[in-house]
Protein backbone atom coordinates (compact mmCIF):
# COMPACT_ATOMS: atom_id res chain seq x y z
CA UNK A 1 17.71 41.58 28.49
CA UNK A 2 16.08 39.11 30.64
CA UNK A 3 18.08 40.56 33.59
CA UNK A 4 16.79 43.71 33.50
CA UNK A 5 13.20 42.42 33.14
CA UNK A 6 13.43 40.90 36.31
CA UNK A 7 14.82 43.97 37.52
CA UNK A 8 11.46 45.63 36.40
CA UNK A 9 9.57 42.71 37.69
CA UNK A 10 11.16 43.06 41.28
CA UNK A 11 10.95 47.40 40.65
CA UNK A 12 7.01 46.20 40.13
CA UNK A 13 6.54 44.26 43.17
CA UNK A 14 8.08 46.80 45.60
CA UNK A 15 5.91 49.30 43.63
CA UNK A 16 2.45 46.32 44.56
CA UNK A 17 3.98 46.69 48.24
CA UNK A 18 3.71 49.75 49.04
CA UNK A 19 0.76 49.85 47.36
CA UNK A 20 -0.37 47.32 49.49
CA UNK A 21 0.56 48.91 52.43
CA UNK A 22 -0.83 52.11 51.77
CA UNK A 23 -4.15 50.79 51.38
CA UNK A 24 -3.59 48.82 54.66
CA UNK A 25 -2.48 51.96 56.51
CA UNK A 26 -5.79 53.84 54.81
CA UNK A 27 -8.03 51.20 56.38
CA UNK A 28 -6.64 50.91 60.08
CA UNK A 29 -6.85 55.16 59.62
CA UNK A 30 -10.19 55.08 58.99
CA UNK A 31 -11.56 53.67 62.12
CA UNK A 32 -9.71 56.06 63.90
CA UNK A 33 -10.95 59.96 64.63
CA UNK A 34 -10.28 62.34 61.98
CA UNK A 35 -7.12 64.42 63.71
CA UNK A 36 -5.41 60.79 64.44
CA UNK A 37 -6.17 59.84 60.35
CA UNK A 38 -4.41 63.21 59.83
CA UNK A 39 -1.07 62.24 61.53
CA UNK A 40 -0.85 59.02 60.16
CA UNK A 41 -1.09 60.13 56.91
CA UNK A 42 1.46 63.07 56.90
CA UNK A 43 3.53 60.60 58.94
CA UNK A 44 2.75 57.73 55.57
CA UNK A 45 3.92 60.77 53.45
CA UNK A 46 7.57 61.32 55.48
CA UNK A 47 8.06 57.07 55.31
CA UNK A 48 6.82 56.85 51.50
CA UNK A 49 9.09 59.90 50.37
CA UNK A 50 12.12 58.47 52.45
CA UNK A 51 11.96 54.92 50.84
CA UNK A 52 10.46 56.50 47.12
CA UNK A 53 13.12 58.32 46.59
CA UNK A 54 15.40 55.39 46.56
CA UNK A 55 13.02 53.38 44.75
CA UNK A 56 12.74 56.10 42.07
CA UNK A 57 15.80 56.28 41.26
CA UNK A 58 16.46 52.55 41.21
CA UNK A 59 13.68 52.89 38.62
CA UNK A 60 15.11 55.55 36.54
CA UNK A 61 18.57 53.92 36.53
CA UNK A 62 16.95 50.46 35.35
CA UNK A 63 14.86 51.99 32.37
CA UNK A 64 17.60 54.42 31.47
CA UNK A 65 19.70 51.24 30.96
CA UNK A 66 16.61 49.53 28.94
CA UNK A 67 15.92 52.28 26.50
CA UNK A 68 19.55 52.55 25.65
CA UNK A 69 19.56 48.45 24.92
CA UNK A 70 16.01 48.32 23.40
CA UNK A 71 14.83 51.93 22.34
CA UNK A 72 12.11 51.43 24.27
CA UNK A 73 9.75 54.21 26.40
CA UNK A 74 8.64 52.12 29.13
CA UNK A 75 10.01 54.75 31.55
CA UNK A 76 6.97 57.17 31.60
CA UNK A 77 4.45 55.22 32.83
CA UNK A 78 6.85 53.51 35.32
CA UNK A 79 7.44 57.09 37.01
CA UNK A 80 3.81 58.17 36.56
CA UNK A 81 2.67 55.36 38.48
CA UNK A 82 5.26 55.59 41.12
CA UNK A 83 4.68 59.14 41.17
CA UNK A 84 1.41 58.61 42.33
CA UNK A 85 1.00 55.87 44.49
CA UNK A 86 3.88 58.06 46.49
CA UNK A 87 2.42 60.86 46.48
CA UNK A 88 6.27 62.58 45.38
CA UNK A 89 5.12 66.00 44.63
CA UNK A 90 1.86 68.17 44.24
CA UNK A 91 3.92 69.88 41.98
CA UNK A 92 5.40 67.72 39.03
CA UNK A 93 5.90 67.90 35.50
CA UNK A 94 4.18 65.43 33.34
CA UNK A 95 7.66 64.82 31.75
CA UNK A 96 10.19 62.91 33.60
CA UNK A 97 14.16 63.04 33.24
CA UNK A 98 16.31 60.90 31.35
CA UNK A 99 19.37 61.46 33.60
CA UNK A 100 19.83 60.11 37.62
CA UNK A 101 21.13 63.87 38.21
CA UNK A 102 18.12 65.34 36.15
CA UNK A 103 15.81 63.32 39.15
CA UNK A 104 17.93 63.66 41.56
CA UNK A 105 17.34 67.44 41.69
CA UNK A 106 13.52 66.94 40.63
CA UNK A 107 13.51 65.24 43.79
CA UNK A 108 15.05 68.02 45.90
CA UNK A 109 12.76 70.35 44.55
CA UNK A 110 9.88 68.42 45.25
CA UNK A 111 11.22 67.25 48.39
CA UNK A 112 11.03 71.66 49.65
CA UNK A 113 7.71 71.96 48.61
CA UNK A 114 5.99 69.44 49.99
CA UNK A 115 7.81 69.98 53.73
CA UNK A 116 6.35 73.78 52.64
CA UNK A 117 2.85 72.38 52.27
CA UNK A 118 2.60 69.79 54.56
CA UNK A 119 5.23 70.04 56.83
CA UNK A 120 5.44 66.86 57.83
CA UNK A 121 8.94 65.76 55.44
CA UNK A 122 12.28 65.04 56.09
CA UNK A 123 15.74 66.05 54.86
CA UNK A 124 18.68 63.50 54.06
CA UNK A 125 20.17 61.81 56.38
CA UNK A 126 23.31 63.99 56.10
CA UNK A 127 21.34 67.54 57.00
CA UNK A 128 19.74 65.81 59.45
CA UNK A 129 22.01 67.50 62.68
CA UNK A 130 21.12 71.26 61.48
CA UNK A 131 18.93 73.00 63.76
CA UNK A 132 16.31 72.90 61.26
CA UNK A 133 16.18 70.09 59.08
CA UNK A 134 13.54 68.08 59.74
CA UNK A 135 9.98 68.36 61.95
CA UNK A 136 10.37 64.99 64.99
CA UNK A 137 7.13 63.55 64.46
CA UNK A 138 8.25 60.20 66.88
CA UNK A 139 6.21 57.57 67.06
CA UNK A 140 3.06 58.09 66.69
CA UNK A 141 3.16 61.06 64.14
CA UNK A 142 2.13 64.55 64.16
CA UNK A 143 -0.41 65.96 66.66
CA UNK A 144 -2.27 69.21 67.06
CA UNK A 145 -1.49 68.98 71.07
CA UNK A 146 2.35 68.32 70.31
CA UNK A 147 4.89 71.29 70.50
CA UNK A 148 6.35 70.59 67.13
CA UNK A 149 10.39 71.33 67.16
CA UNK A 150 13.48 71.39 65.49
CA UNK A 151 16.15 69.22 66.70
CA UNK A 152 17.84 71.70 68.77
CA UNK A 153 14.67 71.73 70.99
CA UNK A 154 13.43 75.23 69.76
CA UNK A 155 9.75 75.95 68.81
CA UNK A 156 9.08 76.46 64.73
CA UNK A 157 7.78 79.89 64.15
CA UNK A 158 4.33 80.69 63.29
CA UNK A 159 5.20 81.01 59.72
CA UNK A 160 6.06 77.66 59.06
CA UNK A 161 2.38 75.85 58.10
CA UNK A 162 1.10 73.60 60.75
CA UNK A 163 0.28 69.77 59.82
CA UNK A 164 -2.77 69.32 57.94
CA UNK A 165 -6.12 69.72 60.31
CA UNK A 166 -4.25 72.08 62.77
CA UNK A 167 -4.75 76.08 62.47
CA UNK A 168 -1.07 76.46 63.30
CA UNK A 169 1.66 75.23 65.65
CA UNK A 170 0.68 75.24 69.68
CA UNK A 171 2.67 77.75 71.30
CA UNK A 172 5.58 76.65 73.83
CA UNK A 173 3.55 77.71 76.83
CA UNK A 174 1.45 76.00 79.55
CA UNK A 175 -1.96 75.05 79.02
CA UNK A 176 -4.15 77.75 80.60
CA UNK A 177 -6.65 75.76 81.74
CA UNK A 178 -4.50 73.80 84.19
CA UNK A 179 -3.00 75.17 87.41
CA UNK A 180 -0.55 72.39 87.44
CA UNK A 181 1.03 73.87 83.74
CA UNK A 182 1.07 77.04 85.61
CA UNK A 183 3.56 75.75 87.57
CA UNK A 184 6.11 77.95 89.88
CA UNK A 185 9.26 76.59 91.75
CA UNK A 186 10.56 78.20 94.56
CA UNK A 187 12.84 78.16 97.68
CA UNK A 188 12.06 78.46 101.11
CA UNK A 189 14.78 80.02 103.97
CA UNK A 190 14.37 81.06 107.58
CA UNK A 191 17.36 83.31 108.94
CA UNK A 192 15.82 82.86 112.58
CA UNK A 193 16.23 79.34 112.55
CA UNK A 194 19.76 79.99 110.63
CA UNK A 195 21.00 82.55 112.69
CA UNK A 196 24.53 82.43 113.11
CA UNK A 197 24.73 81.68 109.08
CA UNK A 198 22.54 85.04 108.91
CA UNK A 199 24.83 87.51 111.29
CA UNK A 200 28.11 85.78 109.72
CA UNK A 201 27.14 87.28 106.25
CA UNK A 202 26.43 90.79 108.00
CA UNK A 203 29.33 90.75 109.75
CA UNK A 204 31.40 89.83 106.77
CA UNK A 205 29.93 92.50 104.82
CA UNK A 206 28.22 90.21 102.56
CA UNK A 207 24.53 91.61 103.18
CA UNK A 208 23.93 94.86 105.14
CA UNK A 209 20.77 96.64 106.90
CA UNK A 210 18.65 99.02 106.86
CA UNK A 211 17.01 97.69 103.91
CA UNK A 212 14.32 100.28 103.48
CA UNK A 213 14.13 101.24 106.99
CA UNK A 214 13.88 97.62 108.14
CA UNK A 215 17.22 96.44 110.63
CA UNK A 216 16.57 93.23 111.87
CA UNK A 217 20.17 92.88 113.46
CA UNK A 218 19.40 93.65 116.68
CA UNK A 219 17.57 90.48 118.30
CA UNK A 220 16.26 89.63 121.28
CA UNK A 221 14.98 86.27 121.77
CA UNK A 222 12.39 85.01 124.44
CA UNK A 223 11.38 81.77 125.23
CA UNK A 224 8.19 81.13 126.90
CA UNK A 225 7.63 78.49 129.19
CA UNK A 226 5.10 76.64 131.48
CA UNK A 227 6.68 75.07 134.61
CA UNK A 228 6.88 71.71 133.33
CA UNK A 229 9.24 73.05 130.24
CA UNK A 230 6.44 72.48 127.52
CA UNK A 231 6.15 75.64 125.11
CA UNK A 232 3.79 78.43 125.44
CA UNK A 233 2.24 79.83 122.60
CA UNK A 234 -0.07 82.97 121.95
CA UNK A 235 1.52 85.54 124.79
CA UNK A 236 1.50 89.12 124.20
CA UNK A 237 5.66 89.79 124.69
CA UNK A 238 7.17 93.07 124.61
CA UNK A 239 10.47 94.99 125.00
CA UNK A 240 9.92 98.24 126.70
CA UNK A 241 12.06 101.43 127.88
CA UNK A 242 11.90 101.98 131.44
CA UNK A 243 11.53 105.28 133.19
CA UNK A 244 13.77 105.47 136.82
CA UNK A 245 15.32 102.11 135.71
CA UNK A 246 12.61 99.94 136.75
CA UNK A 247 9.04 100.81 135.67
CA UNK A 248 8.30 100.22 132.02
CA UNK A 249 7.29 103.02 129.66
CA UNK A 250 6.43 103.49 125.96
CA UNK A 251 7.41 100.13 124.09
CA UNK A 252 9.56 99.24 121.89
CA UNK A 253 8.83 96.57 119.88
CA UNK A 254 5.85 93.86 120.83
CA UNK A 255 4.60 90.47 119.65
CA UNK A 256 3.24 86.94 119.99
CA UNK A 257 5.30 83.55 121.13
CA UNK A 258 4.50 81.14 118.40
CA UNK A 259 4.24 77.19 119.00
CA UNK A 260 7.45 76.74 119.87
CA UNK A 261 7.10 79.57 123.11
CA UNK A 262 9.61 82.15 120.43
CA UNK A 263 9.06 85.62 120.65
CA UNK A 264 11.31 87.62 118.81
CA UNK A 265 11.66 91.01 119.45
CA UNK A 266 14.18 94.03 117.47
CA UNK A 267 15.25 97.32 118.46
CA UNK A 268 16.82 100.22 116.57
CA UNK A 269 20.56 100.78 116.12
CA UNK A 270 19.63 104.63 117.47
CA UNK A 271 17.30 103.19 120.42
CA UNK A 272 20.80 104.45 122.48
CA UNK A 273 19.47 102.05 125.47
CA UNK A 274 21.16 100.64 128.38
CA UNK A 275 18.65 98.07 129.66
CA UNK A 276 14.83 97.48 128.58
CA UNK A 277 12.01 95.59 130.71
CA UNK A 278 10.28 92.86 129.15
CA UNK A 279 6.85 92.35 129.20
CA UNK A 280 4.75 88.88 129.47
CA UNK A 281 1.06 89.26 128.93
CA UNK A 282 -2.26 87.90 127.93
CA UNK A 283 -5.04 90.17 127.41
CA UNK A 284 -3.21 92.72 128.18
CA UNK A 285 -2.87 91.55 132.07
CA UNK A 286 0.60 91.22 133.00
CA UNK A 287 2.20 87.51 133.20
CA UNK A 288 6.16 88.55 133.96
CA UNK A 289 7.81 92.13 133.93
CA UNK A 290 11.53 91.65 133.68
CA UNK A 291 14.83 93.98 133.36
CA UNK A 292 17.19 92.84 130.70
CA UNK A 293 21.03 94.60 130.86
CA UNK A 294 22.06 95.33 127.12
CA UNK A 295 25.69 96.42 125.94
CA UNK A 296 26.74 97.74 122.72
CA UNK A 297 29.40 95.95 120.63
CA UNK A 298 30.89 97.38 117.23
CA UNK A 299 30.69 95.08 114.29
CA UNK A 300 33.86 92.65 113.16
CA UNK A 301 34.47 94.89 110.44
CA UNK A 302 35.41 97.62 112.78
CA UNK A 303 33.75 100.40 110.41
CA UNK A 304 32.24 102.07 113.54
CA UNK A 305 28.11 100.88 113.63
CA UNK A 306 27.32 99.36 116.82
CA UNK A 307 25.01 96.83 117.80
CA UNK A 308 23.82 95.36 120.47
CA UNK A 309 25.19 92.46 121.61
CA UNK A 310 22.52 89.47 121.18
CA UNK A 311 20.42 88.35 124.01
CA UNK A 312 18.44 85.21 124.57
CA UNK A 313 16.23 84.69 127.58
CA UNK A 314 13.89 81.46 128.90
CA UNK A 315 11.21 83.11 131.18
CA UNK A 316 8.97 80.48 132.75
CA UNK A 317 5.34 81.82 133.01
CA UNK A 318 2.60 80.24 135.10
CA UNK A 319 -0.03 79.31 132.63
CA UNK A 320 -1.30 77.64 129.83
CA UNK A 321 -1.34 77.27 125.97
CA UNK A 322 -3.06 80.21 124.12
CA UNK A 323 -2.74 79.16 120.74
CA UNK A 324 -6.53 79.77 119.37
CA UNK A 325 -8.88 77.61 117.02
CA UNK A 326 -8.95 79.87 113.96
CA UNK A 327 -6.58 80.77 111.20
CA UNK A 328 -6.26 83.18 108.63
CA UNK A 329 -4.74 83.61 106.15
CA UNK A 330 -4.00 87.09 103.79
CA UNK A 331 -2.92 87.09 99.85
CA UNK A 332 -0.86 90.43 99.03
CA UNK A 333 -0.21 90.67 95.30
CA UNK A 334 1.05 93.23 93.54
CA UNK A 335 -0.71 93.62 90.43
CA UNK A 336 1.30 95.82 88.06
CA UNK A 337 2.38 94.70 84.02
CA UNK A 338 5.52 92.48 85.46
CA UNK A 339 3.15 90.16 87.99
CA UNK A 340 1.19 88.73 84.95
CA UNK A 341 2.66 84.99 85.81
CA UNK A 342 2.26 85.21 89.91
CA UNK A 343 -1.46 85.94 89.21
CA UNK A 344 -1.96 83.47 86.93
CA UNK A 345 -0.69 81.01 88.65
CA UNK A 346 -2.72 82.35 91.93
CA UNK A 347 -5.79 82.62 90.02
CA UNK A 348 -5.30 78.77 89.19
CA UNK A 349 -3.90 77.03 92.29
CA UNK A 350 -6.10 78.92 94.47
CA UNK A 351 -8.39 76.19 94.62
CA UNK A 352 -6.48 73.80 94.92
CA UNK A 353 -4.75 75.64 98.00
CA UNK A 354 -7.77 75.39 99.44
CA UNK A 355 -8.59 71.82 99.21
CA UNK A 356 -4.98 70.78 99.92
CA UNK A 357 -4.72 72.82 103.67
CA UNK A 358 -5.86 70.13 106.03
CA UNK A 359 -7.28 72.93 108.69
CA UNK A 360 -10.91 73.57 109.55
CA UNK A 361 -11.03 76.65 110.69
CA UNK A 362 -9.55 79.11 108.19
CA UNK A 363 -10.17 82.00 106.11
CA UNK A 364 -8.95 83.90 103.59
CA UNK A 365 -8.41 87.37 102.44
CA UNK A 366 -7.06 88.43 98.86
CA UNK A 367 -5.61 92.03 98.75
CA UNK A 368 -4.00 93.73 95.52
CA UNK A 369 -1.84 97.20 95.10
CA UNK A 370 -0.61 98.34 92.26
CA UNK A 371 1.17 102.22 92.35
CA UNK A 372 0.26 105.96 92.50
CA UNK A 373 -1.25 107.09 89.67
CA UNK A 374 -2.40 103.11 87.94
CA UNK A 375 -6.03 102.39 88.44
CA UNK A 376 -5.46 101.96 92.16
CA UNK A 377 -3.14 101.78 94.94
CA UNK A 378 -3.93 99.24 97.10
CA UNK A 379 -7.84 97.26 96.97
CA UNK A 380 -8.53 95.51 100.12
CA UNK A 381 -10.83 92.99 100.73
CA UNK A 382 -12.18 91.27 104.12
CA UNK A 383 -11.65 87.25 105.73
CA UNK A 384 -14.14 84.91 104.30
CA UNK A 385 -14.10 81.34 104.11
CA UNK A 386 -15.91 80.96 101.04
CA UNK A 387 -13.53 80.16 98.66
CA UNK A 388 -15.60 80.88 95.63
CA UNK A 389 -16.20 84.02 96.63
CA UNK A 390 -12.26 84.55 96.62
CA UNK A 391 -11.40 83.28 93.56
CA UNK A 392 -13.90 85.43 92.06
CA UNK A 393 -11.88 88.30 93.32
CA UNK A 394 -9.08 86.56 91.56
CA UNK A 395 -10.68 86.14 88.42
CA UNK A 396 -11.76 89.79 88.21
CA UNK A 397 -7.92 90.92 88.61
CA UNK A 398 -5.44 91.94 85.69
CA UNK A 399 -2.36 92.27 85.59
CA UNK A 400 -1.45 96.12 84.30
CA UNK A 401 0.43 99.26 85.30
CA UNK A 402 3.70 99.82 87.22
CA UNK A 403 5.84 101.10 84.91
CA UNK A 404 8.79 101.93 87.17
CA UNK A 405 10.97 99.93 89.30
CA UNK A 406 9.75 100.89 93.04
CA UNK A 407 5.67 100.17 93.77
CA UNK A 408 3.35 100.60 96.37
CA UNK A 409 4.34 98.20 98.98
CA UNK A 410 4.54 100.63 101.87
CA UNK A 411 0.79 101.85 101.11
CA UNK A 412 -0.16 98.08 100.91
CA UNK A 413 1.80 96.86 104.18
CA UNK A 414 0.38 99.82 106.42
CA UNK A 415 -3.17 98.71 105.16
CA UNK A 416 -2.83 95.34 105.38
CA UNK A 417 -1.22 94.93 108.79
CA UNK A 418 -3.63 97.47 110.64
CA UNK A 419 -6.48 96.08 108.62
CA UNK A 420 -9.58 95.45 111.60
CA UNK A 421 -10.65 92.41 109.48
CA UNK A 422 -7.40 90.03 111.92
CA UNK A 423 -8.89 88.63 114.47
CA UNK A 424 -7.52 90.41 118.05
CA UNK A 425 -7.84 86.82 119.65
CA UNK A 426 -4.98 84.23 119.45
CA UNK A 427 -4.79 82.28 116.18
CA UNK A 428 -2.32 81.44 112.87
CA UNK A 429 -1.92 84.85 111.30
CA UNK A 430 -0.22 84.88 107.88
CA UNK A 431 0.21 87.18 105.14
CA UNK A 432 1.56 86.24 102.00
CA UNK A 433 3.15 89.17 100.09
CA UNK A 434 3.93 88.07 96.71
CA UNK A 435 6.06 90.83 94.77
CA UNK A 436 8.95 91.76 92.23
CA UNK A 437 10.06 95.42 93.22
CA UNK A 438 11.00 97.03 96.24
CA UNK A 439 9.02 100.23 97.92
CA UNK A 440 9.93 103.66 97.32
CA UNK A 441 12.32 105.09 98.57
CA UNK A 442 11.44 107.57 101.97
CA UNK A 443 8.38 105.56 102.91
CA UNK A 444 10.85 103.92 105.65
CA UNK A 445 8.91 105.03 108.84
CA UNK A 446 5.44 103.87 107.32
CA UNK A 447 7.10 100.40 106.57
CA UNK A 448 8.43 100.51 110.10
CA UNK A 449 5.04 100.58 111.23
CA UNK A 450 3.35 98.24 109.06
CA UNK A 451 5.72 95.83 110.33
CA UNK A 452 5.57 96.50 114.17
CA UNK A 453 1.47 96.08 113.16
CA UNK A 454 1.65 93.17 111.82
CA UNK A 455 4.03 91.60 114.73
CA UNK A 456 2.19 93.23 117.58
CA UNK A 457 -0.94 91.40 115.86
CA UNK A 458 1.29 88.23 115.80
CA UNK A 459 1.09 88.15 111.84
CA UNK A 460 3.84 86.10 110.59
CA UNK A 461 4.39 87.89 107.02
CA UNK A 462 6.40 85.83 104.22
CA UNK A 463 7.39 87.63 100.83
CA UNK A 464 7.11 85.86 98.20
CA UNK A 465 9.54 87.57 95.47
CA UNK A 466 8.85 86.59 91.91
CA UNK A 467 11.65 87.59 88.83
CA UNK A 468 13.66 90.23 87.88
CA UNK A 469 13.70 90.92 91.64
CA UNK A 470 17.62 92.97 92.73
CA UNK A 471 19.18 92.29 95.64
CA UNK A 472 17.96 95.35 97.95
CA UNK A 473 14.02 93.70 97.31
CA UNK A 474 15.88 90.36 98.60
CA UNK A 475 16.79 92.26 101.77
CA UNK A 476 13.46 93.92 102.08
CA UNK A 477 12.03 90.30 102.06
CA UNK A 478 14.63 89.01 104.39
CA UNK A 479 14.04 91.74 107.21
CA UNK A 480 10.29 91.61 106.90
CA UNK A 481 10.19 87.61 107.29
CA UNK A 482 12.74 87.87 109.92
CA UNK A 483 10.85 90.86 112.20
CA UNK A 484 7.69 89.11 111.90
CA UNK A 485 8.82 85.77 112.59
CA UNK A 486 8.10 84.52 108.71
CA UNK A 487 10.04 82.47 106.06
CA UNK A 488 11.66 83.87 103.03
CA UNK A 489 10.07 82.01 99.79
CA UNK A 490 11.67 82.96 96.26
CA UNK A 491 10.84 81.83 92.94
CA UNK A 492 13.12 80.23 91.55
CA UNK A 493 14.50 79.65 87.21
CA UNK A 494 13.33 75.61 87.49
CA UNK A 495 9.76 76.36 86.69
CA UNK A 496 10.59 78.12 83.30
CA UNK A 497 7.97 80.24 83.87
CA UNK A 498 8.61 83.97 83.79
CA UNK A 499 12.10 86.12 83.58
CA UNK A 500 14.83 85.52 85.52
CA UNK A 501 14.79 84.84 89.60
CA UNK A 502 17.43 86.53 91.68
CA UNK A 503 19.47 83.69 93.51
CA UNK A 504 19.34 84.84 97.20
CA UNK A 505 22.69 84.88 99.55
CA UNK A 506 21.42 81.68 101.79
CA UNK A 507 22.48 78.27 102.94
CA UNK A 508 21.68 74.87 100.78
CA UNK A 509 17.64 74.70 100.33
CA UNK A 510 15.68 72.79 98.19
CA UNK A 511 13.99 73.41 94.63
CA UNK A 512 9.92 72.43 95.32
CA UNK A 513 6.48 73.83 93.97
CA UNK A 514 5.50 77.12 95.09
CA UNK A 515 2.28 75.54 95.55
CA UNK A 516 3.64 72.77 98.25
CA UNK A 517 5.52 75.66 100.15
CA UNK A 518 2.54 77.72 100.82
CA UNK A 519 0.21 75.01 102.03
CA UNK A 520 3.13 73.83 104.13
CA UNK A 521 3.57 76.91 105.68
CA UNK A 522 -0.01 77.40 106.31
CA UNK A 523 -0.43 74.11 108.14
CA UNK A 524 3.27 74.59 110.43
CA UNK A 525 2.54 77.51 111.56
């Protein structure tokens, strides 16, 4: 007998100690704000069920044995008072059982509801690998800003209540009101600067051209130089036909030699040409006429399309840098249902674009399109440098429309490139087009031109293609970047944002922030 007294005289003084402790833990909660005093407490309830249930039925166990010796009926008030300074279950009886089995599946019972209403309990030990046994609550306990998971990692669905003082659990998604949540990863590529890689997967049949009426196989490069060797940039450089093999006629293909004195010009498979004349100029006054030989080779693969065989040239011109003061710079975003994420994300970082582009004197120019037959095709808007008034553009944009694969890039291109707002003058010229589908199909002459606009003009266009993306839009990109002189930039699965990104045919690159590439590439060019 007196054994089992002092087993209900230690049973007591656990009881006083968590007693204790629970008023300890009430008075450190209430100097704290109200959603804190929340957590602790449903985190008090997951640590006072864990260790009660072990106490209870230590309890049970030692009056069971007691009333069998003594007849006595000490055992109710035992588990009432456990029962309550526990907090066990909102929903017990007012009897308790005479068995261990009899509580142990009281305790089960009570154990389910009380996850149900304040879902903030845990299972046994033994459940605990399922996928959904048991809310982590870490440290510091539950909190409204936490994404509250299963152990597997996956979000609980909206049906399961949210912690006490929260109107439900926060979705798995980025916090809106940050650009930095809205974050994009990407890639960057240039097949200019990689061009033996580039012609090696064409010639192996890996990639292939036209893509859309867009061949950038045929290359010529010219180098522009002063007579000291240093770089020229801003010349007016064109390939031209020639009439009585020496004077120059209609042209070909023009454009502008960047910082590094690179002009890069293309002609057509079907051009049919024996030699062209290549012309150096600034404002339109003639620098350098030259006659370049070409020959026509067939392809490795032997399947019968020519080329031309590739040609690079150093002409050494008799004046000085032209590279201009002023540089803009020209969003293209397609707009339709499937571009929700890219103009989020632009409508965010914007800003912060802005204030991270160390250059002076710049403007900007936001442009959407959407397709024939949406609420419009393409919505064109002129340079500013007020930045507000740009993002307000932004702001007013939704995403919407679309419907079917193909959209309308030509329309938006031809605009875009021939648009009088780009300043004739040297300067940095770039347009990013920021996309997820391809053009439609037979528009291939009015991309043609769009493009030879926008490198006559010395615009150095870079696509920007978001998800779900096939491989013919990669090859659109590709050709565009590479006949304007641009870089390829893809989005890329890291982020998490959005569906799935297309994994281009390139060389080793590296995973960064869409953000960092675009203010990089504003600033090297």
């Amino acid at each position: 007998m007196k054994d089992n007294i002092d087993k209900l005289k230690m049973l007591n003084d656990i009881d006083d100690k968590f007693i204790e402790e629970a008023s300890e833990t009430d008075k450190t909660a209430e100097t704290k704000s109200t959603e804190v005093s929340e957590a602790k407490a449903a985190k008090k309830v997951v640590n006072f069920k864990k260790w009660g249930s072990i106490a209870a039925a230590v309890v049970i166990l030692a009056v069971s044995v007691t009333a069998l010796t003594f007849g006595l009926k000490a055992g109710k008030g035992s588990k009432d008072k456990k029962s309550d300074s526990l907090v066990m279950d909102t929903n017990n009886t007012d009897e308790v059982s005479e068995t261990s089995t009899e509580s142990a599946a009281s305790e089960k019972s009570s154990s389910a509801e009380s996850r149900k209403d304040a879902a903030a309990s845990v299972a046994s030990d033994e459940a605990s690998s399922e996928s959904v046994s048991y809310i982590d609550i870490g440290e510091e306990g539950l909190s409204p800003e936490k994404n509250y998971s299963h152990v597997n990692g996956d979000v609980i669905s909206d049906d399961v209540p949210a912690p006490e003082g929260t109107d439900r659990f926060p979705e798995k998604k980025p916090d809106e009101n940050s650009a930095e949540a809205l974050l994009l990863t990407a890639g960057q590529w240039n097949d200019n600067a990689n061009w033996g890689f580039f012609m090696n997967l064409v010639n192996t049949g890996k990639i292939a051209f036209p893509a859309y009426g867009l061949d950038p196989i045929n290359r010529i490069v010219i180098t522009l130089q002063d007579e000291d060797g240093n770089p020229l940039e801003g010349y007016n450089v064109s390939a031209c036909s020639l009439t009585d093999g020496k004077y120059l006629d209609s042209w070909l293909y023009e454009t502008v030699s960047d910082k590094n004195g690179k002009a890069y010009l293309f002609l057509r498979n079907d051009s049919n040409l024996e030699e062209i004349g290549i012309s150096v100029r600034a404002e339109y006054k003639p620098f350098v006429e030259e006659v370049i030989k070409l020959q026509k080779t067939e392809d490795s693969q032997g399947n019968g399309k020519n080329k031309y065989a590739p040609i690079e040239k150093t002409i050494t011109v008799k004046g000085e840098n032209r590279k201009g003061n002023e540089t803009q710079v020209m969003f293209i975003l397609d707009t339709t249902g499937s571009m929700g994420d890219e103009l989020a994300y632009l409508q965010k970082d914007f800003s912060k674009i802005v204030e991270d582009v160390n250059i002076d004197n710049i403007s900007y120019s936001v442009n959407f399109y959407k397709d024939v037959g949406d609420e419009y095709v393409v919505k064109s808007n002129p340079f500013t440098s007020d930045a507000k008034e740009i993002q307000t553009l932004l702001n007013a944009e939704s995403a919407g429309g679309g419907g079917d694969l193909p959209e309308a890039v030509a329309q938006a291109l031809c605009g875009c490139m021939q648009n009088t707002g780009w300043n004739t003058m040297s300067g940095k010229k770039i347009a990013f087009l920021i996309f997820d589908a391809p053009p439609h199909d037979g528009e291939e002459e009015g991309l043609y031109t769009a493009v030879q606009a926008a490198a006559k003009r010395g615009i150095h266009v870079i696509p920007v293609v978001a998800s779900n993306a096939d491989r013919k839009t990669e090859l659109f990109g590709r050709a565009l970047a590479i006949m304007t002189n641009g870089e390829y930039v893809f989005l890329t699965d890291d982020s998490g944002i959005g569906g799935s990104h297309l994994e281009p045919i390139i060389g080793d690159y590296e995973v960064e922030k869409l953000h960092d590439i675009i203010v990089r590439i504003i600033e090297s060019y």
